[in-house]
Structures are given as C-alpha cells and as structure tokens.
Protein backbone atom coordinates (compact mmCIF):
# COMPACT_ATOMS: atom_id res chain seq x y z
CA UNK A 1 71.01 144.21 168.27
CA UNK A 2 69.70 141.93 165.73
CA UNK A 3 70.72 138.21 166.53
CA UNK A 4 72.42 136.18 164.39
CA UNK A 5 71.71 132.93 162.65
CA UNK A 6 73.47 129.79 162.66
CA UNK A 7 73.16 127.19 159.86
CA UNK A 8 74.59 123.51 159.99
CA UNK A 9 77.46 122.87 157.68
CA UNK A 10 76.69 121.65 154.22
CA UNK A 11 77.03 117.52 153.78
CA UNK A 12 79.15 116.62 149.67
CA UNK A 13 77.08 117.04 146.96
CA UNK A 14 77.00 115.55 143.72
CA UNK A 15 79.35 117.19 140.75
CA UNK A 16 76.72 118.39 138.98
CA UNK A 17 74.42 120.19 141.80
CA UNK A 18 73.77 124.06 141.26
CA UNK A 19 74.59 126.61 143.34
CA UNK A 20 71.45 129.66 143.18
CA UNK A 21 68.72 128.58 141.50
CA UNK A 22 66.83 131.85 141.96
CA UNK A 23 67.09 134.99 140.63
CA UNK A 24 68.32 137.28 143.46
CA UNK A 25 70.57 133.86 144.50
CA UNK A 26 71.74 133.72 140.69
CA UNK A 27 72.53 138.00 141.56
CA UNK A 28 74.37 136.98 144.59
CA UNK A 29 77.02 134.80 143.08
CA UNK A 30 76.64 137.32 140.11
CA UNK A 31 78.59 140.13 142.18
CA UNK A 32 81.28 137.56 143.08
CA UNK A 33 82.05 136.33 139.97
CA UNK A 34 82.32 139.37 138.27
CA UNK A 35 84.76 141.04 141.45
CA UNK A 36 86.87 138.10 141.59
CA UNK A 37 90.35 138.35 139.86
CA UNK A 38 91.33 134.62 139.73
CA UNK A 39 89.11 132.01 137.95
CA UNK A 40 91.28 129.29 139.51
CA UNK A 41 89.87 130.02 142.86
CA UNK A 42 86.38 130.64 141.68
CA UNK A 43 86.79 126.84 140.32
CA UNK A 44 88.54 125.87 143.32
CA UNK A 45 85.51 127.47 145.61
CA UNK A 46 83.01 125.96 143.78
CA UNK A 47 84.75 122.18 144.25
CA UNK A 48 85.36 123.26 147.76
CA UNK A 49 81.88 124.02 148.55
CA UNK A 50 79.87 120.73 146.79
CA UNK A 51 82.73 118.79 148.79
CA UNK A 52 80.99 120.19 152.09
CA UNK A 53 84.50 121.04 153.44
CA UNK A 54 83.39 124.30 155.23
CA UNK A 55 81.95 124.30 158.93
CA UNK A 56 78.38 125.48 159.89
CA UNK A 57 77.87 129.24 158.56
CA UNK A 58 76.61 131.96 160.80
CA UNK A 59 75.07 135.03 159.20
CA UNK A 60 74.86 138.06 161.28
CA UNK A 61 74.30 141.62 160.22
CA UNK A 62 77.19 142.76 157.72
CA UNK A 63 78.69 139.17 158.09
CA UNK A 64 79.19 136.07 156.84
CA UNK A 65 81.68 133.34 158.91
CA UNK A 66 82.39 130.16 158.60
CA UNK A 67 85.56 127.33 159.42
CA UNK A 68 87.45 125.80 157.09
CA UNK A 69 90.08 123.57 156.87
CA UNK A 70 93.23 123.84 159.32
CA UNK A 71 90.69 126.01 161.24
CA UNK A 72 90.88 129.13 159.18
CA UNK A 73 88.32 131.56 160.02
CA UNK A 74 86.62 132.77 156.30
CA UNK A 75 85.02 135.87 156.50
CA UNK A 76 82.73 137.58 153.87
CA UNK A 77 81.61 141.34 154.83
CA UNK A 78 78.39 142.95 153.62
CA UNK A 79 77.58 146.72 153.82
CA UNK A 80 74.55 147.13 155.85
CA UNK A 81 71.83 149.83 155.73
CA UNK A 82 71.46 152.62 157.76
CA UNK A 83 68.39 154.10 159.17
CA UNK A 84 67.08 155.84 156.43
CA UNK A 85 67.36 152.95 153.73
CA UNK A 86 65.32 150.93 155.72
CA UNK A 87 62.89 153.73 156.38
CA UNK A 88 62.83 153.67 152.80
CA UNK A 89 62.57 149.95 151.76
CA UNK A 90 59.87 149.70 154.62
CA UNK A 91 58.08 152.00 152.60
CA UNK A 92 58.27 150.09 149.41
CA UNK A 93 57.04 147.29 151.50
CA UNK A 94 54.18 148.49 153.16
CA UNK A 95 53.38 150.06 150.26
CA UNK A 96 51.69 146.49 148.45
CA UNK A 97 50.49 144.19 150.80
CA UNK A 98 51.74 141.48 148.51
CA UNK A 99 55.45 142.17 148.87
CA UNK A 100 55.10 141.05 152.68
CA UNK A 101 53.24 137.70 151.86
CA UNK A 102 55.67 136.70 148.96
CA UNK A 103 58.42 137.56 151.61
CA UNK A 104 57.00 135.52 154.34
CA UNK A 105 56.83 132.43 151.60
CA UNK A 106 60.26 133.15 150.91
CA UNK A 107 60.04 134.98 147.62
CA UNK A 108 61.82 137.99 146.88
CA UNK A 109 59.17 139.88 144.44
CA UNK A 110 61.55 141.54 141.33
CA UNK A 111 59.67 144.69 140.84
CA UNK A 112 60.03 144.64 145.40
CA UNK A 113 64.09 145.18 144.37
CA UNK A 114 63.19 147.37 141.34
CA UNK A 115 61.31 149.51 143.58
CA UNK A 116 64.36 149.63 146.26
CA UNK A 117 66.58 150.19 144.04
CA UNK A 118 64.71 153.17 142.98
CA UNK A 119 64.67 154.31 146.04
CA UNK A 120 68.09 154.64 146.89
CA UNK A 121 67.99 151.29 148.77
CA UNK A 122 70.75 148.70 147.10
CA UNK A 123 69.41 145.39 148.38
CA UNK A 124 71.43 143.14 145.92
CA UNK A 125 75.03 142.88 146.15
CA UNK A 126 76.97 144.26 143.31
CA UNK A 127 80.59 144.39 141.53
CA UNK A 128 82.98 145.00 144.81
CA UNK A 129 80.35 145.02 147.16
CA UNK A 130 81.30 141.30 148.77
CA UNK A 131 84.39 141.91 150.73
CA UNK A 132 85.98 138.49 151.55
CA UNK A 133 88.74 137.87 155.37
CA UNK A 134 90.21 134.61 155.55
CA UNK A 135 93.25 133.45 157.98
CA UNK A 136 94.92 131.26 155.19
CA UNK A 137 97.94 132.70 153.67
CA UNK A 138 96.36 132.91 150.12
CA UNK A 139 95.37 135.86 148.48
CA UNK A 140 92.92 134.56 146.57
CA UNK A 141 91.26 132.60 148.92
CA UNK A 142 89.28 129.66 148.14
CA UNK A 143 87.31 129.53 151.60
CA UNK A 144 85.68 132.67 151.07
CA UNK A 145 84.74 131.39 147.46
CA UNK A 146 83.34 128.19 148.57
CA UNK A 147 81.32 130.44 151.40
CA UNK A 148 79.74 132.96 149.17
CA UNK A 149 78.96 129.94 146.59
CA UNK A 150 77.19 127.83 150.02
CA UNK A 151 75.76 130.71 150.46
CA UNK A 152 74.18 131.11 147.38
CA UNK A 153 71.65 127.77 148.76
CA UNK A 154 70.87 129.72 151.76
CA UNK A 155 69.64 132.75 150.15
CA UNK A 156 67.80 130.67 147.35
CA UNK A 157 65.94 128.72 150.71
CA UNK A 158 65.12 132.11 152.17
CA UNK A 159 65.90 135.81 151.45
CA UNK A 160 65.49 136.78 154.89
CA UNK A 161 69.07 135.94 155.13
CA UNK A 162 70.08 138.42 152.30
CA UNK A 163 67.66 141.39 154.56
CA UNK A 164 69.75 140.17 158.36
CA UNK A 165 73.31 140.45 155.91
CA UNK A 166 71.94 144.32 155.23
CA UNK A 167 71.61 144.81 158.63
CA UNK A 168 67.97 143.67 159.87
CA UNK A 169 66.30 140.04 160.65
CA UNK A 170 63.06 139.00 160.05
CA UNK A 171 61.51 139.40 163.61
CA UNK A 172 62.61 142.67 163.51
CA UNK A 173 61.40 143.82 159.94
CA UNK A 174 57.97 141.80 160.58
CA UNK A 175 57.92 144.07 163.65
CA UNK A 176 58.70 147.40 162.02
CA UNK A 177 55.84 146.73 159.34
CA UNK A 178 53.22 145.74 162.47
CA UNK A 179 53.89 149.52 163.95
CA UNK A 180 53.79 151.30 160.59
CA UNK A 181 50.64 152.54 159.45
CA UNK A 182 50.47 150.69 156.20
CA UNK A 183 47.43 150.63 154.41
CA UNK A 184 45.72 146.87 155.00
CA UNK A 185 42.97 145.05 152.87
CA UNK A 186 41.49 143.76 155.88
CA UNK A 187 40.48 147.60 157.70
CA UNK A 188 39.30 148.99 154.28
CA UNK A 189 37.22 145.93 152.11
CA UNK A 190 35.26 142.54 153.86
CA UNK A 191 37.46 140.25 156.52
CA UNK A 192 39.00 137.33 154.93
CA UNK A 193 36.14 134.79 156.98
CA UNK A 194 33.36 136.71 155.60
CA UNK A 195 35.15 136.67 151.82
CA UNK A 196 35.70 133.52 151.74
CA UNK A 197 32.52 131.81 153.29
CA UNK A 198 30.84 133.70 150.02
CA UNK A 199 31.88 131.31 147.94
CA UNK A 200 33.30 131.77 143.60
CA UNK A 201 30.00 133.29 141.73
CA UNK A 202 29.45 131.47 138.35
CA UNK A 203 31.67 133.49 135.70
CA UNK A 204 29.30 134.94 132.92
CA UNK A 205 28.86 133.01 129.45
CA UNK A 206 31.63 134.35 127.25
CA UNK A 207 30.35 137.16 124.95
CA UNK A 208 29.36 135.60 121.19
CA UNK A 209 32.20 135.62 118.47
CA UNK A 210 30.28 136.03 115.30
CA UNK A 211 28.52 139.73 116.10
CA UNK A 212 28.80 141.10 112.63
CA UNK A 213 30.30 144.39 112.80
CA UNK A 214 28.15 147.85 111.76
CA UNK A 215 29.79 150.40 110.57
CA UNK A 216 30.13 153.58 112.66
CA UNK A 217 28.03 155.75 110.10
CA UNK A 218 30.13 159.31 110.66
CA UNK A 219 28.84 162.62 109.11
CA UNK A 220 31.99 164.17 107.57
CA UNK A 221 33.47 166.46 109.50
CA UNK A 222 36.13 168.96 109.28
CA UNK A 223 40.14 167.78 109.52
CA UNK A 224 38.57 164.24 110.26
CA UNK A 225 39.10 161.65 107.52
CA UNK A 226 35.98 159.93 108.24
CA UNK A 227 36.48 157.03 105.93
CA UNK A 228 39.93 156.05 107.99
CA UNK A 229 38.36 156.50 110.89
CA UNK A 230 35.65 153.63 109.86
CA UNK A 231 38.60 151.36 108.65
CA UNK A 232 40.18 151.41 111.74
CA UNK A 233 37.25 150.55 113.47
CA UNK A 234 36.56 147.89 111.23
CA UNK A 235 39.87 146.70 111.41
CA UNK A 236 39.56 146.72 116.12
CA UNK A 237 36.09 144.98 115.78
CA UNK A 238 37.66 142.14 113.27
CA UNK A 239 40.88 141.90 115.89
CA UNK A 240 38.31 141.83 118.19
CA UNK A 241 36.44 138.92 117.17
CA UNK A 242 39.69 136.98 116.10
CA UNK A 243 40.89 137.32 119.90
CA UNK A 244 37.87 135.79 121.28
CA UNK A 245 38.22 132.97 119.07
CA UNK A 246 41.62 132.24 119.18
CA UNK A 247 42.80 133.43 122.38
CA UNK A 248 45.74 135.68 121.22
CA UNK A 249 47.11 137.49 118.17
CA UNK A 250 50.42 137.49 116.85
CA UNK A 251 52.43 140.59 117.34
CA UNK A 252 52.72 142.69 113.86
CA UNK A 253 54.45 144.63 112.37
CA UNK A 254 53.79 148.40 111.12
CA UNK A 255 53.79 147.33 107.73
CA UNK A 256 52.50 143.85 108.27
CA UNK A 257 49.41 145.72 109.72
CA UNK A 258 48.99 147.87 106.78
CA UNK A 259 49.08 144.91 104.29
CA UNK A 260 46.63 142.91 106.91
CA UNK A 261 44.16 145.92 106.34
CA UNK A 262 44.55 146.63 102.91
CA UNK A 263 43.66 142.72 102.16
CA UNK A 264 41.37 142.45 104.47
CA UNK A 265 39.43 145.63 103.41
CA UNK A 266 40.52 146.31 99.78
CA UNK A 267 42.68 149.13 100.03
CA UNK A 268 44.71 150.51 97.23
CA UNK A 269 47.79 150.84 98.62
CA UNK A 270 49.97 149.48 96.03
CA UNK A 271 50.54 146.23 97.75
CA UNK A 272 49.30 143.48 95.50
CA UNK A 273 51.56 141.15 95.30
CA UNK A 274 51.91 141.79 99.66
CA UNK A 275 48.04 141.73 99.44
CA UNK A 276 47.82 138.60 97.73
CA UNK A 277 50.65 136.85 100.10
CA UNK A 278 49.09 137.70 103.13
CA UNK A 279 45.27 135.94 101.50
CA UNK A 280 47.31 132.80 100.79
CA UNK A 281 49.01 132.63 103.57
CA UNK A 282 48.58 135.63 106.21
CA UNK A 283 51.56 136.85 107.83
CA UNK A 284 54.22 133.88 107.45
CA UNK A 285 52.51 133.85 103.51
CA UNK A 286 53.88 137.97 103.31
CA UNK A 287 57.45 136.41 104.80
CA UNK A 288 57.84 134.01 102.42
CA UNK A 289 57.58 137.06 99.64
CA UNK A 290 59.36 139.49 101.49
CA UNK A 291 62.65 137.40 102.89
CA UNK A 292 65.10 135.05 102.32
CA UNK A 293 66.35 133.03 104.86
CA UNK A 294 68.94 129.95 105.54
CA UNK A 295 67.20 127.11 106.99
CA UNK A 296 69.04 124.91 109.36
CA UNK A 297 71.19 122.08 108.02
CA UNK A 298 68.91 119.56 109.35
CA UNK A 299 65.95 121.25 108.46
CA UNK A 300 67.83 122.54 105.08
CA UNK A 301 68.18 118.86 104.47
CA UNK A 302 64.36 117.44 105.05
CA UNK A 303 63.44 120.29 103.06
CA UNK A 304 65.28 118.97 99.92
CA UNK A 305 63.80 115.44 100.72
CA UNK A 306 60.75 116.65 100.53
CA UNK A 307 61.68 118.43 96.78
CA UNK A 308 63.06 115.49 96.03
CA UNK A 309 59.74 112.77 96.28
CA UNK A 310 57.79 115.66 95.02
CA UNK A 311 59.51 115.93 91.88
CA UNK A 312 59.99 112.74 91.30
CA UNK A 313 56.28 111.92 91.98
CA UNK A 314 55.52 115.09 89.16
CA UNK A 315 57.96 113.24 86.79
CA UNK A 316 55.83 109.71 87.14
CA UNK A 317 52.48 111.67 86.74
CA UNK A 318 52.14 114.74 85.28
CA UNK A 319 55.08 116.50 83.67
CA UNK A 320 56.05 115.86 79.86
CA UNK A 321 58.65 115.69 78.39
CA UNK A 322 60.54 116.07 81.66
CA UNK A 323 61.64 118.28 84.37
CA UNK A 324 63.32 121.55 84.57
CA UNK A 325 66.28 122.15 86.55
CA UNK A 326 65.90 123.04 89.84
CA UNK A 327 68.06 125.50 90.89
CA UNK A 328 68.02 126.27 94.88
CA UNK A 329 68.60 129.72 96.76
CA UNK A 330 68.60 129.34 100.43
CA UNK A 331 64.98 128.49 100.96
CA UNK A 332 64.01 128.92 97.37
CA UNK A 333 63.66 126.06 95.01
CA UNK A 334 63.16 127.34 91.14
CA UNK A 335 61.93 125.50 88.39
CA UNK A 336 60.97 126.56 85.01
CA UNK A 337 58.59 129.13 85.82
CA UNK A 338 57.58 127.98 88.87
CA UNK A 339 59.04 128.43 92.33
CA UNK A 340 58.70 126.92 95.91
CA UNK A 341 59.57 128.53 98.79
CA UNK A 342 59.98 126.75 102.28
CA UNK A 343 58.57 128.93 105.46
CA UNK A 344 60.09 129.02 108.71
CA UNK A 345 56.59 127.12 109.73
CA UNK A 346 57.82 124.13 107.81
CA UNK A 347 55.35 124.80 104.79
CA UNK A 348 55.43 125.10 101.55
CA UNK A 349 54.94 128.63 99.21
CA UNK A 350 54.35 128.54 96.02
CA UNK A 351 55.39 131.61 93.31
CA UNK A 352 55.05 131.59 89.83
CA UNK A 353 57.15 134.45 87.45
CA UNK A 354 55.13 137.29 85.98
CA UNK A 355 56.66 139.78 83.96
CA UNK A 356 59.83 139.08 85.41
CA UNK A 357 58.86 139.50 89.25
CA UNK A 358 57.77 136.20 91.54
CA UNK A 359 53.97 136.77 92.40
CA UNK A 360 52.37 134.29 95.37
CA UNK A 361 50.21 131.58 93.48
CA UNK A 362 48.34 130.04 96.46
CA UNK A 363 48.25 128.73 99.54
CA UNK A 364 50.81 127.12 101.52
CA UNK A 365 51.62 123.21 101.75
CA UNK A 366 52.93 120.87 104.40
CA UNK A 367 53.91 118.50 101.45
CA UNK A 368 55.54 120.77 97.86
CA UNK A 369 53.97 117.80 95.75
CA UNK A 370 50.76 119.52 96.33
CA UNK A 371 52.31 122.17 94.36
CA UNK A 372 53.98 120.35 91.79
CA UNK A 373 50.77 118.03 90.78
C-alpha cells in the first residue's frame, strides 16, 4: 500500500495571499467552487485557511485529513484510479520522455492532462468529484473549505500530491516507469557525457534579406492559371523576405491579403481606394477606410487635443479666411472637404471627398497638424 504523506500545518497569512497559483492548482479549487452550494462558507474557508487554523494535513490515497478547531476531524475524499487508468496514464507518460522530467521538477505538463484525459484517465478533479466529511454539526462545513483551499498550496508546490490523492505516490510511479519498456534517448542517440563534452557548434550566418526574387517562368499548362500561380509565389518570396527582416508578420485577414497583393503587385481587382489605403498606410491604413470605431474616453479626449492645436496652428498659418466646422463622428474629424481619421495605433489618417466618397490622401501622422499645414 502506498504510504501516506504528512505536511505541517499552515502558519496565518496575510489577507491578500493566493491560494493556487498554477494551473492544475487554479483546476483544483476550480471543482470546489463550482460544487459548493453556499458562498458563505466558501468565504468563510478561505478566511479559515490564511488564518492557519487547521492542523497538519495528511494526504493518503483517496484522502485528504486534517484537525480543526474543537478537534473536528475534516475529511475530503478523492476517487482513485484503478489498474487500468494507470496502465493508461503510464502510457501517456512513458510515451515523451519530457513528461517525466517536468514531473520530477514539479510541473504538471498541460498537453500530459490533455493526453490523460483522452485516454480515459480523469486526473483533475471536476464538478462533484471532491467529496468533503467533517465531525462539526454544519452542513456546509467550513473545515473542509479551508482544507481543499490549503490544499490548493500543496498541489501548486508539487503535483505528486494530486497523483498519491488518485491512488499512487511518487516512489511508486517513478518505479512503474523504471520497469516499463519506454523508449529512452539515452539507448537510441549519444549518452548525455559524450553530448555534452561536444560543446554548441557556431550557428550559421543568417541567410541574406535582399535576394531579389525571379520569377518562376511556367509554360502554360492545361487547368493551371499560370499567371496566379507566379503571383502567389511572388507574393511567399516577398513574405519571405519581410519575415527575415522583421522577425514576424501580422496575422491577416482573407481580404486584407487580397488588397496586400493587389497593391503590392497591381492587380485589378476593383480595390482602389483599399489599394491606395493599404500604400499609405498598410493594414491599420485599410482600417482606418474600412471601420469606424469609438476610441476610449481618455484616448477620445487626447485625440481632440491634438485637433484642437492643429487647427488652431492651421488658423495662425495657412488657412484664409478661416476654418470650417469640424464636425466629429467617433474617430472621424470632418472639415470642409477634408477629413482626419484617428487609428487605433494612435495616428493620424487623412481622407479627402471625391465624388461624394472619402478616398485615403496619404500617409499617416503621429501629430494631425501635419495634415492640416
């Protein structure tokens, strides 16, 4: 029989301590807060347990004890494993060396549980699976509250405790992976000594950025539309080059892509106006044409600041006989035949009205009395 642990009662803590700070002790407390009937003795069991009022805690397999006040014996019941649930988390253990390392540094890998889980083997508690005992006369029993909650710090300093509560310890689970035949790095590639007294090779010089692109020079061929097929090559080799330069690329859209392409390879696509956005401004430039948003009130009100010294800088300088109105929409300023519009990246749009529509009329600003000179 696996032995059980014993674990020195928790000394007061501060108010404002947390209880699991990881995420399979943040699961734990997870399937006791949403079984538990009473929030009175949730709040109760939390006080209870920063004010260190229960005894030391003894986990054993399917159990969790401790004494609290007037010596009342609090009891929290687990439902262990049988045989063939461990056979089959075993499996999902042995199965990457790396689960048993992060275990032994007392991590419990997520896609370790995923995997369990997927296997029929229900390591994390979950709604009705914490089954609290407790002497004292009340039915909703802050003991058992404060234990699961204390508890919550033990499993966060080591998840071996959550694997002896299912019905195995660590000795004994270390032991049952030594006798399984699970596939090791150390029989099949170069002992560890021998890796490691090799030394880090110097990495290779990173690969040049400006390689001009040739095009992939296709004979037409049937049910193939070869001149696509270039574009989109085009279009990887130019992605290409902007990754090694930058070091990521923003996420698009399906139709932010198309627009990208058409203005990046003159495609008539009937997208001018998105065409000439995305040039001035890329794909925040083809947001600013496309959608109107509320800014923040504290961003709303910088943003009118801003209008404000601009115009009245235009008014000392450069405008005759006066400004128009403004007239504001959200994050649209309009004046005359002119309009600003303020991106979500704090900058500056600028639109002007043809034939009736609001066509992008150049590049972005940090300060709109660029745009109003």
């Amino acid at each position: 029989m696996t032995a059980a642990r014993g674990f020195p009662a928790f000394p007061r803590r501060r108010a404002g301590v947390r209880f699991a700070t990881t995420w399979w002790g943040r699961a734990w407390l997870q399937a006791l807060e949403d079984t538990a009937l009473d929030q009175t003795m949730l709040q109760q069991g939390r006080a209870y347990a920063k004010a260190g009022q229960l005894g030391p805690i003894t986990v054993s397999p399917g159990r969790l004890a401790a004494v609290a006040e007037h010596e009342h014996d609090a009891v929290v019941r687990v439902e262990q494993l049988s045989d063939a649930e461990w056979d089959r988390f075993l499996d999902q253990v042995a199965a990457k060396a790396g689960h048993i390392a992060a275990l032994l540094d007392r991590d419990m890998p997520h896609d370790l549980v995923s995997a369990a889980e997927a296997a029929g083997v229900p390591l994390l508690p979950a709604i009705g699976d914490l089954e609290p005992e407790c002497s004292c006369p009340d039915w909703a029993c802050r003991h058992t509250a404060a234990l699961c909650y204390q508890a919550s710090w033990l499993l966060d300093a080591d998840p071996f405790v959550l694997l002896l509560l299912r019905g195995r310890g660590e000795r004994e689970l270390i032991e049952a992976l030594r006798l399984r035949d699970a596939p090791s790095p150390a029989k099949e590639g170069v002992p560890a000594r021998e890796a490691f007294a090799l030394g880090v090779p110097p990495l290779p010089e990173p690969p040049p950025a400006d390689v001009a692109h040739a095009p992939l020079g296709l004979e037409p061929a049937p049910g193939v539309d070869v001149a696509a097929l270039e574009v989109l090559a085009a279009s990887a080799a130019s992605r290409a080059r902007d990754l090694l330069t930058r070091g990521r690329l923003p996420a698009l859209t399906e139709h932010q892509d198309l627009v990208r392409m058409s203005a990046t390879f003159d495609l008539d696509r009937g997208l001018d106006a998105e065409v000439a956005a995305w040039r001035h401004g890329g794909a925040a430039g083809l947001e600013a044409l496309e959608t109107a948003w509320t800014p923040a009130r504290q961003d709303l009100a910088r943003a009118r600041a801003q209008l404000e010294a601009a115009r009245e800088a235009a008014r000392e300088a450069a405008w005759e006989g006066g400004l128009p109105e403004v007239e504001n929409e959200r994050n649209r300023w309009t004046l005359g035949d002119r309009q600003l519009r303020y991106g979500r990246d704090g900058r500056w749009y600028p639109f002007e009205r043809r034939g009736g529509t609001w066509w992008p009329a150049g590049p972005p600003e940090p300060d709109p009395a660029a745009l109003l000179g």
